[in-house]
N, C-alpha and C. Protein backbone atom coordinates (compact mmCIF):
# COMPACT_ATOMS: atom_id res chain seq x y z
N UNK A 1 -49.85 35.84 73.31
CA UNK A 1 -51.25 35.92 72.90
C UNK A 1 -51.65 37.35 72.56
N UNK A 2 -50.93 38.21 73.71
CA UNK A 2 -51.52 39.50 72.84
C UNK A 2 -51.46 39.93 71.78
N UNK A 3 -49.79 39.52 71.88
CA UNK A 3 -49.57 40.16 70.18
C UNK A 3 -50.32 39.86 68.93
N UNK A 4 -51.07 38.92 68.97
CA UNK A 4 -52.15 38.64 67.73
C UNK A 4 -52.88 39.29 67.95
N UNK A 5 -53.57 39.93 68.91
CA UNK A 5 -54.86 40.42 68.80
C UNK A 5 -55.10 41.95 68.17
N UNK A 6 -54.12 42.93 68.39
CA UNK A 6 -54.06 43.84 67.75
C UNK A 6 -54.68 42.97 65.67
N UNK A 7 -53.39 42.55 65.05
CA UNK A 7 -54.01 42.20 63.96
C UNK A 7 -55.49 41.42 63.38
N UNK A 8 -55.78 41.10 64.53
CA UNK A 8 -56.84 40.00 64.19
C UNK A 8 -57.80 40.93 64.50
N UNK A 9 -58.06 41.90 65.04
CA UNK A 9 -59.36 43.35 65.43
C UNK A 9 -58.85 43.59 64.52
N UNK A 10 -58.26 44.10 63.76
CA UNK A 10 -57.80 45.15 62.22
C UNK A 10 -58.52 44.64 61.14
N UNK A 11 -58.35 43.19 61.69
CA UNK A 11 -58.60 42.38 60.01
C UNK A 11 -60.37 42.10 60.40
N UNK A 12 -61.01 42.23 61.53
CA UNK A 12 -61.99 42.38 61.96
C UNK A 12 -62.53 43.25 61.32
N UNK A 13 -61.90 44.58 61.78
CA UNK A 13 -62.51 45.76 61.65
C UNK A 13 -62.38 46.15 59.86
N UNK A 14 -61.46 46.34 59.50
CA UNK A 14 -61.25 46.02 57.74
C UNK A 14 -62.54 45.26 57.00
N UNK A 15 -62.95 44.34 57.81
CA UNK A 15 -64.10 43.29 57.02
C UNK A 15 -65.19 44.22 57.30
N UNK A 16 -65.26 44.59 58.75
CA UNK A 16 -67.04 45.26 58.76
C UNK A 16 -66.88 46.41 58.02
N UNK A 17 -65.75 47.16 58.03
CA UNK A 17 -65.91 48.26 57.11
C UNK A 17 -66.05 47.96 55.29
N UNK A 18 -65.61 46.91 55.12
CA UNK A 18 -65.65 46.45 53.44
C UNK A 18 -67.25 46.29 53.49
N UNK A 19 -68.20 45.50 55.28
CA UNK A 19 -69.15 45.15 54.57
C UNK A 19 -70.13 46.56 54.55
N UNK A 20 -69.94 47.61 55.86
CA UNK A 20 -70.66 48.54 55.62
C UNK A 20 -70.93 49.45 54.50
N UNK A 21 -69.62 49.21 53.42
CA UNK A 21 -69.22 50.30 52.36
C UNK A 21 -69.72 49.23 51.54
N UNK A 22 -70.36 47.78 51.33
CA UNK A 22 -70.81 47.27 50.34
C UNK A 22 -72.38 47.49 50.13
N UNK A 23 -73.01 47.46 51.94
CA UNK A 23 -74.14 47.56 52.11
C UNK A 23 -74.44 48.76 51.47
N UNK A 24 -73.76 49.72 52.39
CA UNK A 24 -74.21 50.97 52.13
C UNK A 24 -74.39 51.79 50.56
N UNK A 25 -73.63 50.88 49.70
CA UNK A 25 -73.73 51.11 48.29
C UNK A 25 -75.21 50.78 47.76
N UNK A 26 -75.38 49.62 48.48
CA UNK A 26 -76.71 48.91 47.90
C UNK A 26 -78.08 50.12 48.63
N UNK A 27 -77.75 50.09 49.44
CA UNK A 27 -78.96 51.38 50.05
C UNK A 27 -78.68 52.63 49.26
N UNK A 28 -77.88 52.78 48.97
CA UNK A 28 -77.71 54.46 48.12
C UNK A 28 -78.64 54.15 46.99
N UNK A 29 -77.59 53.00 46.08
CA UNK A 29 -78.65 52.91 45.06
C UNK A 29 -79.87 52.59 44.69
N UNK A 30 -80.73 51.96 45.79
CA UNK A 30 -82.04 51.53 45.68
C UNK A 30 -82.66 52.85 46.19
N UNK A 31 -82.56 53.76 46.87
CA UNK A 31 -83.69 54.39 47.57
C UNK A 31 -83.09 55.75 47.66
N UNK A 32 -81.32 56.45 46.75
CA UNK A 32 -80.84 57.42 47.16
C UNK A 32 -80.83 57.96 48.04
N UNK A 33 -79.28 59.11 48.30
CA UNK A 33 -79.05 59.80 49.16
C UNK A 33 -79.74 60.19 50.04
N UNK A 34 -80.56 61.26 50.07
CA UNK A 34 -82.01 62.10 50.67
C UNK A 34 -82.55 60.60 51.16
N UNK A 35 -83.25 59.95 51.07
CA UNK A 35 -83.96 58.57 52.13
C UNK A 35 -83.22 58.38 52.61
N UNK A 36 -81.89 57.48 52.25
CA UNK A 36 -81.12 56.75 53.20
C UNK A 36 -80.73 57.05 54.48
N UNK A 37 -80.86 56.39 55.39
CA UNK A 37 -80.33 56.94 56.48
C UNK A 37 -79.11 55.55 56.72
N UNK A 38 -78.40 56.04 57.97
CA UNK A 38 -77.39 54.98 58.72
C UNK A 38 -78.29 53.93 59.29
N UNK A 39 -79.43 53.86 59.85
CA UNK A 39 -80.28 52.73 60.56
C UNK A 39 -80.30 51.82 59.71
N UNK A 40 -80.42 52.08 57.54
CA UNK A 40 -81.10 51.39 56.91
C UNK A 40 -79.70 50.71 56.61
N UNK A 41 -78.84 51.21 57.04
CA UNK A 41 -77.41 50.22 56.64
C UNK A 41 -77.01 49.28 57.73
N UNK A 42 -77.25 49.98 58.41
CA UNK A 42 -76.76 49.03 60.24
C UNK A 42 -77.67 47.82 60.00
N UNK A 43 -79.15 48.20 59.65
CA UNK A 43 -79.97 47.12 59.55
C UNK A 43 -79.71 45.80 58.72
N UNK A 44 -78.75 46.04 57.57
CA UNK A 44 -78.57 45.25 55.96
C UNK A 44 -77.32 44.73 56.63
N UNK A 45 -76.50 45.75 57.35
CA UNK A 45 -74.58 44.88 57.79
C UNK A 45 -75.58 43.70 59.25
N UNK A 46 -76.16 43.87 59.84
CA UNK A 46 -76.64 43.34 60.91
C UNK A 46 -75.83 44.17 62.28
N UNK A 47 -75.82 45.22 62.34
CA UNK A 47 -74.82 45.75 63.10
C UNK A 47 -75.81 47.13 64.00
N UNK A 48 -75.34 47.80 65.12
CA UNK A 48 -76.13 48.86 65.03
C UNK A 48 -75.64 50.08 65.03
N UNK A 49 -75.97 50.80 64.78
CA UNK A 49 -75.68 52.31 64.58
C UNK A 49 -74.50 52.76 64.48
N UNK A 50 -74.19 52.88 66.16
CA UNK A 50 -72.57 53.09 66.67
C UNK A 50 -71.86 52.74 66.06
N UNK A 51 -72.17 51.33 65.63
CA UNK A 51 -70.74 50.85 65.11
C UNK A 51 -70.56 51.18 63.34
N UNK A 52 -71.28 51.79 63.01
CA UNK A 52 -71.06 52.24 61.59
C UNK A 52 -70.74 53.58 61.97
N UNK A 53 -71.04 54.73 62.95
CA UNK A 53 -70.50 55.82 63.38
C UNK A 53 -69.11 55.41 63.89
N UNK A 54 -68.67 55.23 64.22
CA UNK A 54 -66.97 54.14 64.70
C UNK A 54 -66.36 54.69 63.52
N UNK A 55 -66.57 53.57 62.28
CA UNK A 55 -65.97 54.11 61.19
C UNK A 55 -66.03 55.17 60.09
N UNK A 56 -67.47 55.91 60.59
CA UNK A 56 -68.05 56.62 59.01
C UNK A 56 -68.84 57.75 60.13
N UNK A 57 -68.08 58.60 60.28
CA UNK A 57 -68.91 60.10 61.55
C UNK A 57 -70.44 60.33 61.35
N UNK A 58 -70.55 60.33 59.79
CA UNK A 58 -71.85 60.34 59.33
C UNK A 58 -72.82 60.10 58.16
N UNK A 59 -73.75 60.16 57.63
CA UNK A 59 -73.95 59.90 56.59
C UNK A 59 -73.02 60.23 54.87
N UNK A 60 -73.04 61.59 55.03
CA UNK A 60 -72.20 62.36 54.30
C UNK A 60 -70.77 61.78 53.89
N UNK A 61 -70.44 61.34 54.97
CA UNK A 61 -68.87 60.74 54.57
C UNK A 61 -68.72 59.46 54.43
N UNK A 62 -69.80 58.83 54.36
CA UNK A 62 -70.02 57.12 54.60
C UNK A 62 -70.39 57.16 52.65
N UNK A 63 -71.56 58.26 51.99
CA UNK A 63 -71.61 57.93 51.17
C UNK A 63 -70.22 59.12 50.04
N UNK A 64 -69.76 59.35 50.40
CA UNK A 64 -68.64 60.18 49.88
C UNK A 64 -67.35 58.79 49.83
N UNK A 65 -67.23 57.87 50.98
CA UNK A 65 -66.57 57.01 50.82
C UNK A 65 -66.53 55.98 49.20
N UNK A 66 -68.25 55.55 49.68
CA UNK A 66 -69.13 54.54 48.58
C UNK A 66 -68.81 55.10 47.20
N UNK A 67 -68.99 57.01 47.21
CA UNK A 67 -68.38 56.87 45.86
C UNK A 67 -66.97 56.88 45.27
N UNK A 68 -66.39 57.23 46.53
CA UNK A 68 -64.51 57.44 46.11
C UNK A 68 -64.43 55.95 45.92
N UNK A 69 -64.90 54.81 46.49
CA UNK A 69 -64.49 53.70 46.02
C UNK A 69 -64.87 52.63 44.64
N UNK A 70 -66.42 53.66 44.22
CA UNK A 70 -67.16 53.20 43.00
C UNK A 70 -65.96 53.88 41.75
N UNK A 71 -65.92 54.96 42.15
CA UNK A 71 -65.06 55.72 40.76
C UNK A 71 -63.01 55.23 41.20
N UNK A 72 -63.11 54.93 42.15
CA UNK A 72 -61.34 54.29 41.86
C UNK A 72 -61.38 52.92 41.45
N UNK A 73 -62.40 51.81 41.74
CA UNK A 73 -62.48 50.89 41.19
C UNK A 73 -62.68 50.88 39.81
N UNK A 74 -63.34 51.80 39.14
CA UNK A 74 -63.42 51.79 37.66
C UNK A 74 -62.59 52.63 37.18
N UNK A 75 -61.34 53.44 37.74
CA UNK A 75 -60.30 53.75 36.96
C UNK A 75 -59.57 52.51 36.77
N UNK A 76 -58.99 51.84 38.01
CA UNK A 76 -58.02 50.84 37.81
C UNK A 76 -58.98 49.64 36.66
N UNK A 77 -59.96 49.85 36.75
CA UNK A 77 -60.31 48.77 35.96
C UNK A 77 -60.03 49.21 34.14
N UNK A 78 -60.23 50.60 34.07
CA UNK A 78 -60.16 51.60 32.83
C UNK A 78 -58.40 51.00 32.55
N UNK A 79 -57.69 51.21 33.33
CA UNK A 79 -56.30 51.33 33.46
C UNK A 79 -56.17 49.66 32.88
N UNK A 80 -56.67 49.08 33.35
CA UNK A 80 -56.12 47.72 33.08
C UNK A 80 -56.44 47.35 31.61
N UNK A 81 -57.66 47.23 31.22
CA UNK A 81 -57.85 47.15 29.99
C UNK A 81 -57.25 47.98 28.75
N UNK A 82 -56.67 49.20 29.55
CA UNK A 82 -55.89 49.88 28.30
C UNK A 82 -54.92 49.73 28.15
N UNK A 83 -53.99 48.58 29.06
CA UNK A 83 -52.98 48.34 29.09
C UNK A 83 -52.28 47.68 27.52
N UNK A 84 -51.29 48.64 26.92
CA UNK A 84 -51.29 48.07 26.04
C UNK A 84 -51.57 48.25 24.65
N UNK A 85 -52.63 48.61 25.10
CA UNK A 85 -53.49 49.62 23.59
C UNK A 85 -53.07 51.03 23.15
N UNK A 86 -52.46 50.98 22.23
CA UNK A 86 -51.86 52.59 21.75
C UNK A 86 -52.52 52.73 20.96
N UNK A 87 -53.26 51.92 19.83
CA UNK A 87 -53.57 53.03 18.48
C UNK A 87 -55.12 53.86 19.37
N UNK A 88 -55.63 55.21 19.23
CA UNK A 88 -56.01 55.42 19.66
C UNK A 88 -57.92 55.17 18.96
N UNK A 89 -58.08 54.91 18.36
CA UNK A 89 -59.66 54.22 18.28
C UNK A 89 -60.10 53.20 19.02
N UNK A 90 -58.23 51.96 19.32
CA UNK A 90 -58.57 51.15 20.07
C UNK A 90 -59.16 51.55 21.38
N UNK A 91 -58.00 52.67 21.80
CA UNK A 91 -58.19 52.83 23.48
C UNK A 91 -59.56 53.42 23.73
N UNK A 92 -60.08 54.03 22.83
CA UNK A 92 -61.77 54.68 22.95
C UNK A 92 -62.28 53.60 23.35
N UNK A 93 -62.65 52.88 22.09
CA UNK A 93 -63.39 51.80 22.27
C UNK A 93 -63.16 50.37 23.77
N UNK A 94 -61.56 50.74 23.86
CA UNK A 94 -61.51 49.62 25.34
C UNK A 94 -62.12 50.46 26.33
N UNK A 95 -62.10 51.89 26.36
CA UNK A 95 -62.19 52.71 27.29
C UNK A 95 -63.88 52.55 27.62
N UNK A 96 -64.75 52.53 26.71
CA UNK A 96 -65.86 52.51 26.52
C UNK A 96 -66.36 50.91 26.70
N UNK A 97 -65.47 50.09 26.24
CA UNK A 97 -65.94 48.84 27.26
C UNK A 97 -65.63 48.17 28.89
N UNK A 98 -64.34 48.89 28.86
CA UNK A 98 -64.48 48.89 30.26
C UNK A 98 -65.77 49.57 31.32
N UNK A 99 -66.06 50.60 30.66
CA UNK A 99 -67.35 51.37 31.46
C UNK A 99 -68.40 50.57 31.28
N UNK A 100 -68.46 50.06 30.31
CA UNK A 100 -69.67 48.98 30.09
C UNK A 100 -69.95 47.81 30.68
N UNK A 101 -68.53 47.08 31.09
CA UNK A 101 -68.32 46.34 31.80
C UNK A 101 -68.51 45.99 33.24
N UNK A 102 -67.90 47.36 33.53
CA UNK A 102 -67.94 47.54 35.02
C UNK A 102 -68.99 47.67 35.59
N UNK A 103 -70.14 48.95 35.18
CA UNK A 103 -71.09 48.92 35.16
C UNK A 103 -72.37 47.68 35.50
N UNK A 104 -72.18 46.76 34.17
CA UNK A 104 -72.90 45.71 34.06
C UNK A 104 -72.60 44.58 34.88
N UNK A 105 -71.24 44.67 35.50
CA UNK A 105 -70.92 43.99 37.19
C UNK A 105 -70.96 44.70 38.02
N UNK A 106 -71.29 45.49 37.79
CA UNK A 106 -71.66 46.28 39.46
C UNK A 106 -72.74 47.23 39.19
N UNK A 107 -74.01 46.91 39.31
CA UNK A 107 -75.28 47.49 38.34
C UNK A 107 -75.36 48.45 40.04
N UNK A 108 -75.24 48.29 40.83
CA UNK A 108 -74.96 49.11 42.11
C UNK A 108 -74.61 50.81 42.10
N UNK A 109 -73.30 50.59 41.58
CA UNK A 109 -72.64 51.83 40.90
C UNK A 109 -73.02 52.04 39.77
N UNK A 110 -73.88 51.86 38.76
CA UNK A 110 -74.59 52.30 37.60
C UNK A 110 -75.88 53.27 37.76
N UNK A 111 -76.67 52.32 39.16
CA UNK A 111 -77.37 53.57 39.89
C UNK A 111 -77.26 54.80 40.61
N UNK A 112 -75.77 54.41 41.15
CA UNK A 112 -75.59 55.69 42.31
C UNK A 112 -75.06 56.98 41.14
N UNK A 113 -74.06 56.00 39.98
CA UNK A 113 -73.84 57.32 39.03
C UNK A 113 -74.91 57.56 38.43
N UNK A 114 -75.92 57.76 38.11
CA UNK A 114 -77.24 57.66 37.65
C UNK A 114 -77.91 58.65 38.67
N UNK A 115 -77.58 58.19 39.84
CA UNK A 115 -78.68 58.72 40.88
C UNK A 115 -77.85 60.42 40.88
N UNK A 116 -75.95 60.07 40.86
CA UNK A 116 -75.52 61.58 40.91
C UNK A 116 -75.57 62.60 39.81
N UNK A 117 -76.07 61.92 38.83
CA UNK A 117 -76.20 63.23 37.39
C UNK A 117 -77.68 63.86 37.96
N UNK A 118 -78.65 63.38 38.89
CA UNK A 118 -79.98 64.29 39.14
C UNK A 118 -80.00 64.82 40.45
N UNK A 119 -79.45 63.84 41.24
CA UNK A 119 -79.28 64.50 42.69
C UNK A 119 -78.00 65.34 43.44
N UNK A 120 -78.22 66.15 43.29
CA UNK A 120 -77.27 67.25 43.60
C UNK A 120 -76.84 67.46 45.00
N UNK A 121 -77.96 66.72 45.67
CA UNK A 121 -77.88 67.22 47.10
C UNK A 121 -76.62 66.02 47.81
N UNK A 122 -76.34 64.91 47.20
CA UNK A 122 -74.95 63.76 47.10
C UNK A 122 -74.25 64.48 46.76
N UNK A 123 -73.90 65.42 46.23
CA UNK A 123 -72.56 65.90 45.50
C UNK A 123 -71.41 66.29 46.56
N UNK A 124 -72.18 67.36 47.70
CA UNK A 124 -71.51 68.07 48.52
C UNK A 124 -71.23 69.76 47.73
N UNK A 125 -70.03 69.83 48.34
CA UNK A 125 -69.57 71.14 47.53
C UNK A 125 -68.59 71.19 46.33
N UNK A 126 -68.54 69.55 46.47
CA UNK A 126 -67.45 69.45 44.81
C UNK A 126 -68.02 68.36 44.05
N UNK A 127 -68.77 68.71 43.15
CA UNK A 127 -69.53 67.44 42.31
C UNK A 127 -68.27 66.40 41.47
N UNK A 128 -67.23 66.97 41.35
CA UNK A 128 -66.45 66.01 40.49
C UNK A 128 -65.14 65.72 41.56
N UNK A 129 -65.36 65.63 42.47
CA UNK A 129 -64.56 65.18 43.72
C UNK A 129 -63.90 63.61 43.19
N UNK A 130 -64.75 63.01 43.66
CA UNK A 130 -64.48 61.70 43.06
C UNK A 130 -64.35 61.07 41.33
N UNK A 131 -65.44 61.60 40.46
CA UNK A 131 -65.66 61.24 39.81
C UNK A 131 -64.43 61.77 38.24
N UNK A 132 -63.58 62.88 38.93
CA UNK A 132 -62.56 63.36 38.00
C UNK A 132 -61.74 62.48 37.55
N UNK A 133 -61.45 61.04 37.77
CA UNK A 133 -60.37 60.49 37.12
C UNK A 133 -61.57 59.78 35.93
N UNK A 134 -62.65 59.63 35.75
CA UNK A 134 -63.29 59.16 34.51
C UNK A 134 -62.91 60.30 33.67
N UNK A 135 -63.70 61.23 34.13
CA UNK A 135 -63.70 62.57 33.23
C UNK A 135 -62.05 62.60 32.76
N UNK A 136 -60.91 62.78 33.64
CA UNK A 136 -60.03 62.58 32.63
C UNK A 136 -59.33 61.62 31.69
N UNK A 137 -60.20 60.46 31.86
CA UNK A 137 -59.84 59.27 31.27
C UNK A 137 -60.20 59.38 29.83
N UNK A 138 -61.39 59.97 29.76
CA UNK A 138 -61.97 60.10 28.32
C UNK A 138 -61.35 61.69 27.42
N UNK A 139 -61.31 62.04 28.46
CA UNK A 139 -60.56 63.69 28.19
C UNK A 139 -59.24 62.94 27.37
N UNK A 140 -58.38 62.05 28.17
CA UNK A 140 -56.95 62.09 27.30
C UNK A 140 -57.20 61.26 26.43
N UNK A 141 -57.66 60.45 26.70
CA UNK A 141 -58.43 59.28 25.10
C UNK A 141 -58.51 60.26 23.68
N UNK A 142 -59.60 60.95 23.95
CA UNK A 142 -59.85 61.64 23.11
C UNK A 142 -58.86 62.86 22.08
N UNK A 143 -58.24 63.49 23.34
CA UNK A 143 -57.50 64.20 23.17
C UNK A 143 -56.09 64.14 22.01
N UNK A 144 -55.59 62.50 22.06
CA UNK A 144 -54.38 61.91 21.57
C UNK A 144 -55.29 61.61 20.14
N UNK A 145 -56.69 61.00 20.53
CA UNK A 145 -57.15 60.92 19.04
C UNK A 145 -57.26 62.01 17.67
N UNK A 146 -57.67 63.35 18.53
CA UNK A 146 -57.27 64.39 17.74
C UNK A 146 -56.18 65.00 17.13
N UNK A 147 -55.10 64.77 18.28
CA UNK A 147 -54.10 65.00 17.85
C UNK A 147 -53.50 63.90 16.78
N UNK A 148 -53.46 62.85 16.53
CA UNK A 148 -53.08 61.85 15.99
C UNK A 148 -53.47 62.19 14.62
N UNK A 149 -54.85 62.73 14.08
CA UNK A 149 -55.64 63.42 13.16
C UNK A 149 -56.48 61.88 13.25
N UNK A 150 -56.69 61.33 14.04
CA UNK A 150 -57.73 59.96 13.68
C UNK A 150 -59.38 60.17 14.32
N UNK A 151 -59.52 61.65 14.51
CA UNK A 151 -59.84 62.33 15.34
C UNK A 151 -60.24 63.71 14.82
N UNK A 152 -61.89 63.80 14.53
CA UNK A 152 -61.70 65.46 14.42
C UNK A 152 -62.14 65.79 15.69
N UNK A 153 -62.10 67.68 15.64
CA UNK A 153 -61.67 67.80 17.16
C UNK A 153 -63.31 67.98 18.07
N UNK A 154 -63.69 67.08 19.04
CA UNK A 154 -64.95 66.73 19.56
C UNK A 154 -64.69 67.07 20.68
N UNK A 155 -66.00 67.29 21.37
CA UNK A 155 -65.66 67.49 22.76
C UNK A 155 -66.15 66.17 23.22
N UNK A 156 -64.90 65.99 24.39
CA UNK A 156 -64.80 64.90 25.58
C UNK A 156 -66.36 64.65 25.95
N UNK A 157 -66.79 65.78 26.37
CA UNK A 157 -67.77 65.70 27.64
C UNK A 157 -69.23 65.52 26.72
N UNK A 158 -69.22 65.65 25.75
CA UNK A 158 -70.23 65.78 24.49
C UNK A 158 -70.38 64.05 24.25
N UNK A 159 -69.18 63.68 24.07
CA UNK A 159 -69.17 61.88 23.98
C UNK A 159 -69.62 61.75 24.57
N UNK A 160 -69.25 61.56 26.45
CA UNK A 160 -69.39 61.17 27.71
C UNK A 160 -71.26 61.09 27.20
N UNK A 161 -71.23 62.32 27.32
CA UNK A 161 -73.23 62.59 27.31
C UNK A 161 -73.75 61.62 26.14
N UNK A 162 -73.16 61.51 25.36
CA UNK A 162 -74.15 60.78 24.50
C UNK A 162 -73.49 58.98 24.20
N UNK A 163 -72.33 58.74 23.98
CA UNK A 163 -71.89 57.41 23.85
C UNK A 163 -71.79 56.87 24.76
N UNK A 164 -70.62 57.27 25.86
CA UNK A 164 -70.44 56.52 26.54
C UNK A 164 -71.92 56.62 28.12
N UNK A 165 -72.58 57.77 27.91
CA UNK A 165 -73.96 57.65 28.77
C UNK A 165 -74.62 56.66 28.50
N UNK A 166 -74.94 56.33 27.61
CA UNK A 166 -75.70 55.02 27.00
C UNK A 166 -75.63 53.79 27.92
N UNK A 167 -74.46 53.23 28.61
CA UNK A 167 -73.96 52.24 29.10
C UNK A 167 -74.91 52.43 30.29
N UNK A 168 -74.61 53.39 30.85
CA UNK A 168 -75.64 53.60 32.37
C UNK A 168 -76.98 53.59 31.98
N UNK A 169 -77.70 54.20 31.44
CA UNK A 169 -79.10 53.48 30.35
C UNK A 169 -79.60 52.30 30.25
N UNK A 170 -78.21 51.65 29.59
CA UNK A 170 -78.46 50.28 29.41
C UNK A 170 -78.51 48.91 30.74
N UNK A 171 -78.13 49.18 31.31
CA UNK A 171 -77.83 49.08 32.56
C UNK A 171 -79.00 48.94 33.52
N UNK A 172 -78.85 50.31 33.99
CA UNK A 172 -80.41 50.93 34.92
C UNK A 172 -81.93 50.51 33.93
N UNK A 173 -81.91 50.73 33.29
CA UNK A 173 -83.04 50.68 32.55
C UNK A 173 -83.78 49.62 31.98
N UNK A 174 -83.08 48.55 32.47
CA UNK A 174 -83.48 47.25 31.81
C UNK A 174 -84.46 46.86 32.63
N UNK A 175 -84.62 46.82 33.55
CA UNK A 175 -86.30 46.43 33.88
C UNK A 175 -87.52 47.71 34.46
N UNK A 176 -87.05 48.95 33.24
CA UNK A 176 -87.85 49.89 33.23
C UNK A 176 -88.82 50.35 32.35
N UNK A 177 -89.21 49.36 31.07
CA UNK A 177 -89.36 49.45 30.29
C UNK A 177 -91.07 49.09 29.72
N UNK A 178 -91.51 47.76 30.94
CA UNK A 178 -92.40 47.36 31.17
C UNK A 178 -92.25 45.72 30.90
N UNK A 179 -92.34 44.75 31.29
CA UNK A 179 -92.19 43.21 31.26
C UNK A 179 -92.01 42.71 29.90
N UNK A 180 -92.75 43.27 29.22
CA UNK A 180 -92.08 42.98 27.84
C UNK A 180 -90.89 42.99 26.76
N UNK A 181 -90.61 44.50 27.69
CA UNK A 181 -89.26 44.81 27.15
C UNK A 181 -88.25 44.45 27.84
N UNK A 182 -88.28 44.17 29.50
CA UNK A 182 -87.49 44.00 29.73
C UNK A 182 -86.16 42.93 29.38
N UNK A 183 -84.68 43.11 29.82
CA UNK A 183 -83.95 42.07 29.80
C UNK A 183 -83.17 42.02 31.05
N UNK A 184 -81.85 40.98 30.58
CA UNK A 184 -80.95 40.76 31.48
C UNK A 184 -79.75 41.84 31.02
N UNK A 185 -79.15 42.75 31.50
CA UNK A 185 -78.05 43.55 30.93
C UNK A 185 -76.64 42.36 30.51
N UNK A 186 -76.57 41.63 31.64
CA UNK A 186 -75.46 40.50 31.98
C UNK A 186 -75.61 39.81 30.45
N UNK A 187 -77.10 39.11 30.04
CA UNK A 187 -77.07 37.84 28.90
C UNK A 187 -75.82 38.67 27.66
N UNK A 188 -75.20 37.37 27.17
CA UNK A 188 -74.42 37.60 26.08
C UNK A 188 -74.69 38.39 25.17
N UNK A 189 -76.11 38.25 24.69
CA UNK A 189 -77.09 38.54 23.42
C UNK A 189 -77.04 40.15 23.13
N UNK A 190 -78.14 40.35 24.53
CA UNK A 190 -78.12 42.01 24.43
C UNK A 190 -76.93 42.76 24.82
N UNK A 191 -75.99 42.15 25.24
CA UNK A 191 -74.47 42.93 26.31
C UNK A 191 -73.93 43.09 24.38
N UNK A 192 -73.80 41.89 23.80
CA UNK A 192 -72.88 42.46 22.52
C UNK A 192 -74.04 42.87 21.26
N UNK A 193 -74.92 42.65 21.14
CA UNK A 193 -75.51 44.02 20.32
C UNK A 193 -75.37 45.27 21.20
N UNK A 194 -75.83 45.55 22.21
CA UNK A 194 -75.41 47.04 22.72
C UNK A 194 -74.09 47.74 22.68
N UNK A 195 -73.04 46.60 22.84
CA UNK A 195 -71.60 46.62 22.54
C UNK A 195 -71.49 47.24 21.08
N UNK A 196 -71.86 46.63 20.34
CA UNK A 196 -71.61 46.92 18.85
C UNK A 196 -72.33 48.11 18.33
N UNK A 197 -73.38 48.33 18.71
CA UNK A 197 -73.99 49.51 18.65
C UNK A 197 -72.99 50.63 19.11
N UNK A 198 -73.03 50.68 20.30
CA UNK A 198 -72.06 51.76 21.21
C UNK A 198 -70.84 52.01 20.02
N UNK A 199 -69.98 50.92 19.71
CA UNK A 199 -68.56 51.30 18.79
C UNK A 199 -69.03 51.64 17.63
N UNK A 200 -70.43 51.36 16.81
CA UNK A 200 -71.00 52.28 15.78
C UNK A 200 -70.68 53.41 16.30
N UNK A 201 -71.54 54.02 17.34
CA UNK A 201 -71.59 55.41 17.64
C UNK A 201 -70.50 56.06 17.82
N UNK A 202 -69.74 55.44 18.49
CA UNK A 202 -68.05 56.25 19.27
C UNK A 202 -67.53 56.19 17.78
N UNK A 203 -67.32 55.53 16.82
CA UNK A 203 -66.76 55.68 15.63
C UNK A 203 -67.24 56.78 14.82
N UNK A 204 -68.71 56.74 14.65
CA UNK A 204 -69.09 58.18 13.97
C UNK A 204 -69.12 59.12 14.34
N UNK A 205 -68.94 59.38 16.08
CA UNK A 205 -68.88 60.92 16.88
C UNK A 205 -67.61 61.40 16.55
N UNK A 206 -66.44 60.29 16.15
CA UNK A 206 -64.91 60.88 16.44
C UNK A 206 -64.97 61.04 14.71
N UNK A 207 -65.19 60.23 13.85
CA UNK A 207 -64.69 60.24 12.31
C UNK A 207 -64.33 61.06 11.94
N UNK A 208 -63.09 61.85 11.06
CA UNK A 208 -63.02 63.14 10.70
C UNK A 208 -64.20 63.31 9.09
């Protein structure tokens, strides 16, 4: 009998930590860093305090977790969809729907990256800690496009700001607009006009 119990607390403990790092995403992004405290997460897991100190020492590293796991989930997701794709306009454009994608399923992480381009005080002492495998995702995208000559020579981070930013916009912003304007980011309708729009743009930023 003992011998199960070691695994069965692991697989315990594994779950409350998946749910504290789910909660705790959802509190970042509704009310950011600076408000949030650990009470307002203990409160959402149903759990108290301690036991989110157990796994996460403190605030700081609980939401440093939330984002190492927002930005590795959307590499592998970057990774998957490019699987495959060599000519390089394609891989922009998959690259740029994967972010769109991900995003628009996990409108969670659309805020917290949203919330980290203004709030500085989330960053810590390395703002691109986590968030460096996007940045080089679009960096080598780009990079092969120039070289290829399909590609005049643009800056990475110049896109980022203006094409592929758009997605987080589109995203966050949909019920900011006032009731009239608002939509659903998810419906088919507006997801592929914004889609098509976006590969307008990424096509005329790169065109030689």
């Amino acid at each position: 009998m003992s011998a199960t119990k070691p695994p069965i607390r692991q697989a315990r403990g594994d779950a409350t930590r998946r749910q504290i790092l789910d909660e705790a995403e959802r509190v970042f992004a509704d009310i950011g860093y600076a408000a949030a405290r650990l009470d307002h997460v203990a409160d959402a897991v149903g759990i108290r305090r301690p036991s989110i100190i157990y796994h996460f020492p403190g605030k700081q590293q609980l939401y440093d977790e939330v984002e190492a796991d927002i930005f590795s989930a959307m590499h592998g997701f970057v990774l998957n969809r490019m699987e495959g794709v060599a000519d390089p306009m394609a891989r922009l454009l998959a690259l740029l729907d994967a972010w769109l994608d991900f995003l628009v399923g996990r409108p969670t992480a659309a805020r917290i990256i949203q919330r980290l381009i203004a709030d500085s005080a989330a960053h810590g002492d390395n703002p691109v800690r986590f968030s460096e495998t996007a940045l080089q995702d679009i960096e080598a995208v780009v990079a092969a496009g120039v070289v290829s000559g399909q590609f005049r020579p643009v800056s990475a981070m110049l896109l980022l700001n203006t094409v592929a930013g758009g997605a987080l916009h589109y995203v966050c912003n949909a019920h900011q607009l006032g009731a009239n304007r608002s939509y659903d980011p998810a419906a088919p309708e507006p997801l592929a006009e914004f889609r098509a729009m976006m590969h307008r743009l990424a096509k005329a930023a790169v065109a030689p």
